[in-house]
Protein backbone atom coordinates (compact mmCIF):
# COMPACT_ATOMS: atom_id res chain seq x y z
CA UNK A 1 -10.83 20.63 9.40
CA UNK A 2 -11.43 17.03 8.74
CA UNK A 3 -7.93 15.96 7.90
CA UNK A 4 -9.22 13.10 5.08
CA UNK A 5 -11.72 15.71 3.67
CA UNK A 6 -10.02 19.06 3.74
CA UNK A 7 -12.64 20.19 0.83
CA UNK A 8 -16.03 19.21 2.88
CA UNK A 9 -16.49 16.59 -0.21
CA UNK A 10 -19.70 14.34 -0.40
CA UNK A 11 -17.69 11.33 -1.08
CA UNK A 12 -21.13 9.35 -1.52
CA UNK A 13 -22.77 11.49 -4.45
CA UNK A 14 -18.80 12.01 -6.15
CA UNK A 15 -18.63 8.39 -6.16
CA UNK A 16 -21.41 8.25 -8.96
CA UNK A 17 -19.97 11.13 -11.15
CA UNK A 18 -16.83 8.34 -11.35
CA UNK A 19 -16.87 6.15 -15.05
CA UNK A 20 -18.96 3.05 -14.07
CA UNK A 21 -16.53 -0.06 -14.25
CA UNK A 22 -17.77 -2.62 -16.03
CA UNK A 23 -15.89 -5.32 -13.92
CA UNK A 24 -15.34 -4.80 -10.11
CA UNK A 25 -12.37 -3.12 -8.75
CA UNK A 26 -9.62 -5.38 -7.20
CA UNK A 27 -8.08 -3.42 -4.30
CA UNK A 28 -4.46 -5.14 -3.77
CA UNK A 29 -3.33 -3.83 -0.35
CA UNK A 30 -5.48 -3.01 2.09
CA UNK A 31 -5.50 -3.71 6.00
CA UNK A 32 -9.26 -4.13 7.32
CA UNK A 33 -9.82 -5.10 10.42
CA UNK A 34 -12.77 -4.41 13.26
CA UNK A 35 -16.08 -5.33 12.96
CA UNK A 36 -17.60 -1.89 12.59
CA UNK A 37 -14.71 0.09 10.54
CA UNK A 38 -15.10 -3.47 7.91
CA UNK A 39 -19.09 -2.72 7.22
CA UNK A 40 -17.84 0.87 7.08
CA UNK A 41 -15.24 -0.04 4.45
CA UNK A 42 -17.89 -2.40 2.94
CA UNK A 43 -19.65 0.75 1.95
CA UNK A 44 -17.06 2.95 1.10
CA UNK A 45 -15.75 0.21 -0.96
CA UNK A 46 -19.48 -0.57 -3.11
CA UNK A 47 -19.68 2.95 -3.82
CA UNK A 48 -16.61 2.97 -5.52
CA UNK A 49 -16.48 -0.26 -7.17
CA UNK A 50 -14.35 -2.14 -5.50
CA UNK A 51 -15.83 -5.61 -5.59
CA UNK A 52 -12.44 -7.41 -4.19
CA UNK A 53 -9.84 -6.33 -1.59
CA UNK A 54 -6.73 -8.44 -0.37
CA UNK A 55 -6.19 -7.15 3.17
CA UNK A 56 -3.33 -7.78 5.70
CA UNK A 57 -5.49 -8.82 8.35
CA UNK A 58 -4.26 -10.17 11.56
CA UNK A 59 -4.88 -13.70 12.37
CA UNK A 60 -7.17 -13.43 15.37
CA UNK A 61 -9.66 -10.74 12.88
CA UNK A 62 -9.30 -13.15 9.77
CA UNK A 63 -13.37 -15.15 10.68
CA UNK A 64 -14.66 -11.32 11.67
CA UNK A 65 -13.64 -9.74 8.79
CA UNK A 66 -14.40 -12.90 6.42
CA UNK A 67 -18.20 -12.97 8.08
CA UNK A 68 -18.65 -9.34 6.72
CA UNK A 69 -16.80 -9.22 3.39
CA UNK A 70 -17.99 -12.81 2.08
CA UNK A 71 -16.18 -13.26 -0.93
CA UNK A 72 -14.90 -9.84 -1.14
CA UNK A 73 -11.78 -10.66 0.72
CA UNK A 74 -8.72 -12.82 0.03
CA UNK A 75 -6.10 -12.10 2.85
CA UNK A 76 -2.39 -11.32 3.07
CA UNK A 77 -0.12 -13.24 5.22
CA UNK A 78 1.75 -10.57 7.76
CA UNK A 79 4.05 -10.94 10.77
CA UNK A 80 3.01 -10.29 13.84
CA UNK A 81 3.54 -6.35 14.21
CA UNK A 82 2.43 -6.56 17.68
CA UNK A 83 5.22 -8.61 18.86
CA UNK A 84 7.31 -7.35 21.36
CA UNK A 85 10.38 -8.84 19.61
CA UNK A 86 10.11 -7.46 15.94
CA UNK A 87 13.27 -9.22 14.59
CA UNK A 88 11.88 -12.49 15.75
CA UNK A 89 8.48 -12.25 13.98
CA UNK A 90 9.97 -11.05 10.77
CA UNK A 91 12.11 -13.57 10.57
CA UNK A 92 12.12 -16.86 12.59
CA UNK A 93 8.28 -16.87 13.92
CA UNK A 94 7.43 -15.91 10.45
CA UNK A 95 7.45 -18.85 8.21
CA UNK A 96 4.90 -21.00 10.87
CA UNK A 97 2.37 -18.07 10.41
CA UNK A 98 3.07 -17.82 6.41
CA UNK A 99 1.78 -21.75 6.85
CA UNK A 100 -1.39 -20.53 8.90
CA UNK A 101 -2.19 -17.98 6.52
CA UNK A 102 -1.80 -20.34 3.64
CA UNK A 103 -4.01 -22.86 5.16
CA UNK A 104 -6.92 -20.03 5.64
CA UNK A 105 -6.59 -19.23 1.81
CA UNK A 106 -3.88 -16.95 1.49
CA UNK A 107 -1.97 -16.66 -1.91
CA UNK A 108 0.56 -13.67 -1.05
CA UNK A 109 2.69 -13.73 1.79
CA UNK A 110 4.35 -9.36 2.63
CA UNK A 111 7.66 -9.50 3.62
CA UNK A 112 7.88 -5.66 5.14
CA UNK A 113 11.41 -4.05 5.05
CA UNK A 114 10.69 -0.34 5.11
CA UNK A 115 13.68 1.45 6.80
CA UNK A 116 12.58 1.46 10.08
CA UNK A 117 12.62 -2.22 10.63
CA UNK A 118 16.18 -1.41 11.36
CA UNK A 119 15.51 -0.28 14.42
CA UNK A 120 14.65 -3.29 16.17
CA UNK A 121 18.34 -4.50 16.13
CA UNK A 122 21.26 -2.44 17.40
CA UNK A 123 23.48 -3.66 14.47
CA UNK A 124 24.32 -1.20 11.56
CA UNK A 125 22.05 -1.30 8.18
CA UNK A 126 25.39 -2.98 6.39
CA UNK A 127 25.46 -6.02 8.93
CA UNK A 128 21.24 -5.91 10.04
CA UNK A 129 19.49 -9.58 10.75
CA UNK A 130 16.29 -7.29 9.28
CA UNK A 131 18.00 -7.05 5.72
CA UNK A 132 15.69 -8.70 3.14
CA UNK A 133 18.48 -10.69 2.13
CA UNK A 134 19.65 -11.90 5.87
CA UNK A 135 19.42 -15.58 6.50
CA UNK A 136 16.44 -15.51 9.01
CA UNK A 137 14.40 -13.36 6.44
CA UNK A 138 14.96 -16.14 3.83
CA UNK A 139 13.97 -18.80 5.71
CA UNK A 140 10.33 -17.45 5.74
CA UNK A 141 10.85 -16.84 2.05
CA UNK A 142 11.58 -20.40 1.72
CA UNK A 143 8.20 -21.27 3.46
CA UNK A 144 6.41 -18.92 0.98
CA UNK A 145 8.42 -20.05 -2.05
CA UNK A 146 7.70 -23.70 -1.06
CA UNK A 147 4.07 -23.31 -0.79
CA UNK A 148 3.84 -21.71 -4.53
CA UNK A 149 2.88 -18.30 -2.63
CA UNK A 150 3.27 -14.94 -4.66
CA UNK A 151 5.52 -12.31 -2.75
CA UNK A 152 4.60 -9.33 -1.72
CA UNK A 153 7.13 -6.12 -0.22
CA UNK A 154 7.32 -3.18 1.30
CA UNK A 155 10.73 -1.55 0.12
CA UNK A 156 11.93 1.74 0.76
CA UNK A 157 9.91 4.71 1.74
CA UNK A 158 9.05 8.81 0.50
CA UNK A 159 12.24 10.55 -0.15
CA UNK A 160 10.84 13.48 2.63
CA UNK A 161 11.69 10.39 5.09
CA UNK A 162 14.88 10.07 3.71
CA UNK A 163 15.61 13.92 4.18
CA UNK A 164 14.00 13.65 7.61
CA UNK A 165 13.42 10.65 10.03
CA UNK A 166 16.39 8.43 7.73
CA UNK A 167 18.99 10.91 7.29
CA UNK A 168 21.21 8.21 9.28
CA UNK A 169 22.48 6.42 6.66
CA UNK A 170 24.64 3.75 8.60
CA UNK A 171 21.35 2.73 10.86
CA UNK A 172 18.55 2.76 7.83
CA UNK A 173 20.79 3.07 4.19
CA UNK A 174 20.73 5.08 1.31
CA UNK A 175 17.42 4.95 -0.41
CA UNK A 176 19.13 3.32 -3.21
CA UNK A 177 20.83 0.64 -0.90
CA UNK A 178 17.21 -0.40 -0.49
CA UNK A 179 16.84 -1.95 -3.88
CA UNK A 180 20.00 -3.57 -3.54
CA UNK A 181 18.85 -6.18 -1.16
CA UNK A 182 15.58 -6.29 -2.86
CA UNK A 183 17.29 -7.26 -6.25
CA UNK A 184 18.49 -9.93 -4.92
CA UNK A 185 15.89 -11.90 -3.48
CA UNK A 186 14.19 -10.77 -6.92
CA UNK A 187 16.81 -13.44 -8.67
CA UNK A 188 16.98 -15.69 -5.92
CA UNK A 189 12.95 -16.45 -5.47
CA UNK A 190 11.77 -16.40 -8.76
CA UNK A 191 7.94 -16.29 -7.66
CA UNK A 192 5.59 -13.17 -8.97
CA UNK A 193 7.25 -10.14 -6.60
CA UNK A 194 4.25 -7.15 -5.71
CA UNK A 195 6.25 -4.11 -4.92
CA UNK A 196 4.29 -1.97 -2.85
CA UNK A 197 3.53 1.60 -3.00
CA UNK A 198 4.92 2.02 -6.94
CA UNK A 199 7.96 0.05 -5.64
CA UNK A 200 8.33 2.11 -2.87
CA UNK A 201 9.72 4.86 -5.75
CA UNK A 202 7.15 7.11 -7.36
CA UNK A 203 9.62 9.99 -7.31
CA UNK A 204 11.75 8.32 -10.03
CA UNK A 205 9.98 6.64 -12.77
CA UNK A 206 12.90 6.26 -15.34
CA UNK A 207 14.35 3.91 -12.13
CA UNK A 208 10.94 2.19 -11.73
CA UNK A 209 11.16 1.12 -15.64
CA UNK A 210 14.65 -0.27 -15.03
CA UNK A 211 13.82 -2.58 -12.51
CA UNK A 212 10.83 -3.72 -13.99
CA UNK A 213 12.89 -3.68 -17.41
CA UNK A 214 15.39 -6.54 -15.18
CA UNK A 215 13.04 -8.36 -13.12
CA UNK A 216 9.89 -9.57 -15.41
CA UNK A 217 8.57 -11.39 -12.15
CA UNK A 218 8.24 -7.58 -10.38
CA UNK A 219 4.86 -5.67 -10.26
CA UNK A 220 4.03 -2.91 -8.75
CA UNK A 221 0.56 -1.74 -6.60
CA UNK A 222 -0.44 1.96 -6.34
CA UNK A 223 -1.22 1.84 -2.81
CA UNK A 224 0.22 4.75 -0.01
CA UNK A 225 -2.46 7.01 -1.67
CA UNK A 226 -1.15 10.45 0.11
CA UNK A 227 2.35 9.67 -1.42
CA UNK A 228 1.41 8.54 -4.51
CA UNK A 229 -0.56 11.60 -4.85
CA UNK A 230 1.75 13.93 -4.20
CA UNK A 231 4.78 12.35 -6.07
CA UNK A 232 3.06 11.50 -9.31
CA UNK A 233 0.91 14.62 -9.57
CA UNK A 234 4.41 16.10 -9.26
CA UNK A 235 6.01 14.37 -12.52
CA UNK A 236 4.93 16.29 -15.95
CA UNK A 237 1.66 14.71 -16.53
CA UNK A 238 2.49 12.87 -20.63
CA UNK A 239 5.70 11.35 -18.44
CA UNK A 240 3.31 9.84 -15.89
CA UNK A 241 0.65 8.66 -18.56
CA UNK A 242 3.11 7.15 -20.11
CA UNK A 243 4.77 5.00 -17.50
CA UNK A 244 1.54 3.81 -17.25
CA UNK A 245 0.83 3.12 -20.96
CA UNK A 246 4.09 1.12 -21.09
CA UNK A 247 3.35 -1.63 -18.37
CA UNK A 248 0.33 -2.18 -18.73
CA UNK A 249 -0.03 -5.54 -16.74
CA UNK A 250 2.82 -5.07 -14.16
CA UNK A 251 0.96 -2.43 -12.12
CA UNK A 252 -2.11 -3.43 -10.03
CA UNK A 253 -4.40 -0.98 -8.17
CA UNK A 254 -3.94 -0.82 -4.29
CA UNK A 255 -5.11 1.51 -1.87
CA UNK A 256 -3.50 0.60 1.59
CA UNK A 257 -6.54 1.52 3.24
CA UNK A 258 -6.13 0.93 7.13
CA UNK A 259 -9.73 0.48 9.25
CA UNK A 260 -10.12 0.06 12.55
CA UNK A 261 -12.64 0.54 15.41
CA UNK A 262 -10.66 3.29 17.24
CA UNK A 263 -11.43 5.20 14.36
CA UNK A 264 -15.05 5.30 15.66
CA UNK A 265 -14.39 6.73 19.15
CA UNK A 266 -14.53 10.39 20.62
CA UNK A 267 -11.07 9.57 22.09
CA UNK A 268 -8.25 10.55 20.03
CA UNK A 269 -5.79 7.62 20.00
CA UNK A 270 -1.68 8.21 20.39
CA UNK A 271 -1.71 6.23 17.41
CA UNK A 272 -0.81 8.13 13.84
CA UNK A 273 -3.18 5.48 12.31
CA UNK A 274 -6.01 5.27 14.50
CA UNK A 275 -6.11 9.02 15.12
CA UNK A 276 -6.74 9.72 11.63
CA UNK A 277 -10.64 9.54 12.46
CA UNK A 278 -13.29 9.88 15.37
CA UNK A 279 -16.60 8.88 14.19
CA UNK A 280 -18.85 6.90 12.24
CA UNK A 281 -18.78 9.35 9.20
CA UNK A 282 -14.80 10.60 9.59
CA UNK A 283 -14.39 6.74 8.96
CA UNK A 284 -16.23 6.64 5.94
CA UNK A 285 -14.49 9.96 4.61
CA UNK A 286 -11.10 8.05 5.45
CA UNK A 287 -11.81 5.01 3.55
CA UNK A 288 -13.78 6.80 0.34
CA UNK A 289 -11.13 9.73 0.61
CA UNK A 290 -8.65 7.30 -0.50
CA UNK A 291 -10.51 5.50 -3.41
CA UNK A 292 -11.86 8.78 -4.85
CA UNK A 293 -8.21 10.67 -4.84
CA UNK A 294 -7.02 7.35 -6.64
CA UNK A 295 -8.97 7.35 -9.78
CA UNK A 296 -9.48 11.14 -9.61
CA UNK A 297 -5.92 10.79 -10.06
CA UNK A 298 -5.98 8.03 -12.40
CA UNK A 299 -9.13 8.53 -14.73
CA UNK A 300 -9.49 12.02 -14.96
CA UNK A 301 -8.04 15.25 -15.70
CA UNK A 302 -9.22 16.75 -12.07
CA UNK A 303 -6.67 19.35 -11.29
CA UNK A 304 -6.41 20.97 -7.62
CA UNK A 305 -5.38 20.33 -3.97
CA UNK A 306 -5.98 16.79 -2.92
CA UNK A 307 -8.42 16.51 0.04
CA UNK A 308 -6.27 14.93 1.92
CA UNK A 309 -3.78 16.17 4.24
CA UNK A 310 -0.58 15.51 4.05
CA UNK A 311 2.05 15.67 7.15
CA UNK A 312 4.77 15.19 4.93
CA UNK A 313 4.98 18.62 3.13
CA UNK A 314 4.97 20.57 7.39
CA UNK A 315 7.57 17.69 7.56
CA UNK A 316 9.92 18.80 5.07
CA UNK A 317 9.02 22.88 5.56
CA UNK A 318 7.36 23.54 8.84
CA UNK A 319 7.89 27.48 7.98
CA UNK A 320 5.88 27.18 4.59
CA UNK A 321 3.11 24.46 5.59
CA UNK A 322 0.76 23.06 9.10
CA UNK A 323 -0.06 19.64 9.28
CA UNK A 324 -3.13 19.98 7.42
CA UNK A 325 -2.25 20.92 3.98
CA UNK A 326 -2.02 19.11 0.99
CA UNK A 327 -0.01 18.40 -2.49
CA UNK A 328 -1.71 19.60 -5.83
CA UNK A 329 -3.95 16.19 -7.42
CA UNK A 330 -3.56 16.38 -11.06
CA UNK A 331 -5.53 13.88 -12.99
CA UNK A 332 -4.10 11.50 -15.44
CA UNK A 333 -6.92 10.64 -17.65
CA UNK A 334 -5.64 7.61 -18.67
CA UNK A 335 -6.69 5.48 -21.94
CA UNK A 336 -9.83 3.28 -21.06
CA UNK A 337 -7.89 0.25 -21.74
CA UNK A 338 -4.96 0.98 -19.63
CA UNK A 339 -7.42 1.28 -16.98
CA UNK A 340 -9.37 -1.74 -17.24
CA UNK A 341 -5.90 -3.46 -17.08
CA UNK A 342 -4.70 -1.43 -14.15
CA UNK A 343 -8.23 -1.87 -12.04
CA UNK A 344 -8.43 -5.45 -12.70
CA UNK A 345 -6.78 -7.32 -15.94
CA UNK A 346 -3.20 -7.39 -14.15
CA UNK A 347 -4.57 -8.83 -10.45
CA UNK A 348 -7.13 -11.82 -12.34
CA UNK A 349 -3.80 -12.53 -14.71
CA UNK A 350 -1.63 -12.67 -11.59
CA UNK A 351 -4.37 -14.10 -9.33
CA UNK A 352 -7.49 -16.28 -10.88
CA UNK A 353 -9.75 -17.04 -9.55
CA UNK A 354 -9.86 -20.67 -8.24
């Protein structure tokens, strides 16, 4: 069993059962990179109508992937994740590359905090140089901030984690804690703020509403699809609709679509992300997979298993569920207008074009 299309789906011909957009689809968080996997997304992503993607492309893959996607691509400035010293390229290392990106185009500049950042220093979460509010952090957000960049953040991550992998509070804090810290850089950079993945909170809406409710320079993106799946498909289906229907503007589409050309190969990498595919066509499936379970999810009142697997639910019940099965989808169907503000309206507000 393919683990991105469970169901044997023709992502191709479902693509053209979708509504027809009338403007392009603006995918907010992505990561494309390699030469291959990009004209593979390239496809995945015409099919579905997504005529712009801002990826978190590393530097040295920024004139690749711009050859391929043309105009199609604005980029994200990111730290170097392949660093051997993590701390240092969050922090210190990070504000020359913020300038780099900037000076290729860049507009957003992700400032990743998710939980296990804290693992790169030895120092408890309540002292951590990797807290979004630490001095070395800011710095880079000063860089940012300076060059009239909008923020972008990964905060938090799914509850299961929190029951599972982060169940040490003093090394990786309370879920909760997480929002602290992001709070306050909120108040103290008063630039737009993307918070990724619904804010990193899909599993509590009512808390979503407050923080957007205290912080009008917050938006959210829709990206993480598995989790965002799972979680709102979980909610009563009028409560979700209308979380939607009430900030209409301050949530952008996103996919967080990762390519890359291990995904091509035979060879099973020990990489989670590369392993999730081993050929030409379990690339596409990955890519489409995740733009057709978001507006199935979104525009229509689809309701079933997702075709995508989902680790997280063997995670939390290895007795119940394997590795390969996956949440209920339920569709949200919502109002046309809603979408067209969702798909595109919020990102062209937040971004015009130049």
């Amino acid at each position: 069993m393919q683990p991105s299309n469970r169901l044997g789906l023709n992502y191709n011909a479902l693509a053209a059962s979708l509504q027809q957009r009338s403007s392009p689809i603006i995918d907010i968080h992505s990561h494309i990179q390699g030469e291959v996997a990009t004209r593979i997304y390239a496809d995945a992503a015409q099919h579905y109508g997504v005529g712009m993607t801002y990826s978190m492309t590393p530097l040295s893959s920024l004139p690749a992937v711009r050859q391929i996607l043309g105009e199609r691509v604005s980029f994200i400035a990111v730290p170097d994740f392949a660093s051997s010293d993590r701390l240092s390229a969050m922090g210190k290392e990070y504000g020359a590359r913020i300038a780099q990106y900037h000076k290729l185009g860049s507009r957003i500049a992700k400032f990743w905090s998710a939980p296990r950042i804290y693992d790169a220093s030895p120092e408890p979460f309540s002292s951590s140089p990797c807290r979004l509010n630490s001095p070395q952090r800011m710095e880079a957000m000063k860089v940012a901030h300076g060059l009239g960049m909008i923020f972008m953040a990964h905060v938090a991550d799914p509850d299961t984690w929190f029951a599972s992998k982060y169940r040490d509070a003093a090394r990786y804090g309370t879920k909760k804690q997480q929002y602290e810290l992001l709070e306050e850089v909120l108040d103290r950079f008063q630039a737009p703020w993307i918070a990724a993945h619904m804010g990193g909170y899909p599993e509590d809406l009512d808390f979503l509403s407050q923080l957007l409710e205290r912080h009008s320079n917050l938006y959210l993106d829709c990206s993480a699809t598995k989790w965002i799946v799972r979680e709102l498909s979980k909610h009563p289906r009028e409560k979700t609709r209308s979380f939607f229907m009430r900030w209409p503007g301050r949530i952008l589409f996103g996919s967080d679509i990762v390519t890359s050309d291990a995904h091509l190969s035979p060879q099973r990498s020990s990489s989670e992300m590369e392993a999730k595919a081993s050929s030409e066509q379990e690339a596409y499936d990955l890519y489409a997979s995740r733009y057709w379970a978001l507006r199935t999810l979104l525009e229509t009142s689809y309701d079933g298993e997702s075709p995508i697997a989902d680790p997280d639910l063997h995670l939390l019940e290895p007795e119940k569920h394997t590795v390969l099965d996956a949440p209920a989808l339920r569709g949200l169907s919502l109002p046309q207008d809603c979408l067209d503000i969702l798909y595109s309206g919020a990102a062209e507000r937040l971004l015009p074009r130049r």
